[in-house]
Protein backbone atom coordinates (compact mmCIF):
# COMPACT_ATOMS: atom_id res chain seq x y z
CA UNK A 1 -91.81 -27.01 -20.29
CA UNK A 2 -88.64 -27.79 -21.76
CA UNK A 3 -87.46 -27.41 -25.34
CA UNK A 4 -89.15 -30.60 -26.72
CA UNK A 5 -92.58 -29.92 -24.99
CA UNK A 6 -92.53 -26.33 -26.28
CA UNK A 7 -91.46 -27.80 -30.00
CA UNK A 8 -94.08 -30.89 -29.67
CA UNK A 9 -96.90 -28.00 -28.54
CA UNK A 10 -96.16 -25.70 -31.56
CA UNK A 11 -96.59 -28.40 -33.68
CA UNK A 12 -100.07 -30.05 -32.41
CA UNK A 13 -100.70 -26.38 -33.01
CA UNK A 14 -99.99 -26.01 -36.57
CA UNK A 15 -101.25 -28.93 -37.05
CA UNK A 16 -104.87 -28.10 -35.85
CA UNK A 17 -104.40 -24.74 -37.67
CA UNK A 18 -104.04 -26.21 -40.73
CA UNK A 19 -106.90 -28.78 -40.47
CA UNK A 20 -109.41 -25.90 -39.51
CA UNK A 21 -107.80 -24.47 -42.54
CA UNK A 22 -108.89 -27.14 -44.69
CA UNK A 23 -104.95 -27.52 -45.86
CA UNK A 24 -102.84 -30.73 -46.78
CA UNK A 25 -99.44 -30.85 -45.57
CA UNK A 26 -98.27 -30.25 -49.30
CA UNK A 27 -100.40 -27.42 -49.56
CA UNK A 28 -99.26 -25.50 -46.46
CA UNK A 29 -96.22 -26.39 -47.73
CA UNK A 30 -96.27 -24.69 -50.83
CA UNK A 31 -97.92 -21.62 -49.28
CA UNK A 32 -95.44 -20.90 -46.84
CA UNK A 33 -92.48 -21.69 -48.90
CA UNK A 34 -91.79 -24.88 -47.59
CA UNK A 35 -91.21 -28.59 -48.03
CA UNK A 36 -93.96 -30.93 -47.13
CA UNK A 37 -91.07 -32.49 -44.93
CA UNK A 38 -90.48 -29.32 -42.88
CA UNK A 39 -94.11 -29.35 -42.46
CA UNK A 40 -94.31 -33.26 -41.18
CA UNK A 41 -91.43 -32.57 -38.96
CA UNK A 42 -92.82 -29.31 -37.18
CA UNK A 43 -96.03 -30.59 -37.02
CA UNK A 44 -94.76 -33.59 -35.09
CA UNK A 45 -92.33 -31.70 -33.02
CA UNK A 46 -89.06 -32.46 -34.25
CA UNK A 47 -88.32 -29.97 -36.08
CA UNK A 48 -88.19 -25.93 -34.39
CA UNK A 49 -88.71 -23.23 -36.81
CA UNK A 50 -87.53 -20.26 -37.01
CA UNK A 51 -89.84 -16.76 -36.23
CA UNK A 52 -90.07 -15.89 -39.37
CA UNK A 53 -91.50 -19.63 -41.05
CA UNK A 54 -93.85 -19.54 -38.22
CA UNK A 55 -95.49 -16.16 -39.10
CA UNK A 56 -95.24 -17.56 -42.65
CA UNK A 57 -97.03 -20.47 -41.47
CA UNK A 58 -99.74 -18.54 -39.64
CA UNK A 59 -100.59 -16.70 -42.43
CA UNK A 60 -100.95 -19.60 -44.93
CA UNK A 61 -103.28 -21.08 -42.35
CA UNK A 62 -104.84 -17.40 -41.35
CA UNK A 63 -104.06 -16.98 -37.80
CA UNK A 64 -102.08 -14.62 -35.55
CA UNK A 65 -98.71 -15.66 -35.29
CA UNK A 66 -99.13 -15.88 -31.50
CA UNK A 67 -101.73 -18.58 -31.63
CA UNK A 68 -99.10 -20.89 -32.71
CA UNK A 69 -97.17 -20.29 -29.80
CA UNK A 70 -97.85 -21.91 -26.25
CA UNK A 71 -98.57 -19.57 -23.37
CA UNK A 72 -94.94 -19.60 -21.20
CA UNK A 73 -96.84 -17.41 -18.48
CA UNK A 74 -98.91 -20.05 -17.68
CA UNK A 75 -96.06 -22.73 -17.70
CA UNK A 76 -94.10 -23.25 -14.33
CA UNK A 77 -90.88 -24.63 -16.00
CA UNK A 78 -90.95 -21.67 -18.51
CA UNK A 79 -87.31 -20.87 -17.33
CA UNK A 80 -86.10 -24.29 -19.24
CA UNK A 81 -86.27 -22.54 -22.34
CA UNK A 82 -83.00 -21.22 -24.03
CA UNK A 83 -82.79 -17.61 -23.47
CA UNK A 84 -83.09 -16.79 -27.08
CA UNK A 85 -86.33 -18.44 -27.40
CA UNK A 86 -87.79 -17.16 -23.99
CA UNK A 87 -87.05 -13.82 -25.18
CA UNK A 88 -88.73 -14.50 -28.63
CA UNK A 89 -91.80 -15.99 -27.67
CA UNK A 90 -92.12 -13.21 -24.95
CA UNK A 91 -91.30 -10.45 -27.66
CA UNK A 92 -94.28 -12.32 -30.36
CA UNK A 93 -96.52 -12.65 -27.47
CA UNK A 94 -96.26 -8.76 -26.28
CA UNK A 95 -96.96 -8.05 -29.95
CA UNK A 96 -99.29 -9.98 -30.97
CA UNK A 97 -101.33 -8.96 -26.87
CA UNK A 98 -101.00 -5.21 -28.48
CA UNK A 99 -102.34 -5.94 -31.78
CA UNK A 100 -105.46 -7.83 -30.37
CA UNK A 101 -105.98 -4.73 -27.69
CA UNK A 102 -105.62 -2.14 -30.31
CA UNK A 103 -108.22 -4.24 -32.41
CA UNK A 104 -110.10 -4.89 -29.39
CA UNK A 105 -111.05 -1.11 -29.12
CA UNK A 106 -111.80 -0.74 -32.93
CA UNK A 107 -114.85 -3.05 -32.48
């Protein structure tokens, strides 16, 4: 998966997020301190965001960050993202893994 995949994937994403979420664009927008713009553009994969508009974005649409993000251990070109981002999405995946197994064993 190279960059644009990974961007296009987080956006289809969102996207579905915010449907199930009953939001407009220009709502989601508001909520996560956006412009309806940003939101077009992520949504259709042009756009990357940063960490911290994407856990902004989750929570507007109430989801885990991590379900905006596509699985890299499952992807065999994984290695075709920049380091930085490999190293983000693995550090947002380990987190949000712990915070489902630590409400896993609450239930």
């Amino acid at each position: 998966m190279d960059e644009q995949a990974f961007n296009r994937e987080v956006g289809a994403r969102v996207r579905a997020a915010r449907e199930e979420a009953e939001l407009t664009q220009s709502a989601l927008a508001r909520l996560a301190g956006l412009t309806r713009g940003s939101i077009t553009n992520i949504e259709s994969g042009t756009q990357s965001t940063s960490l911290f508009r994407l856990a902004k974005i989750a929570a507007a649409v109430r989801v885990q960050s991590a379900e905006l993000i596509p699985d890299l251990a499952q992807a065999p070109t994984a290695s075709d993202l920049p380091a930085h981002m490999a190293d983000a999405v693995a550090a947002v995946t380990q987190a949000a893994q712990q915070v489902m197994e630590a409400n896993h064993g609450k239930g």
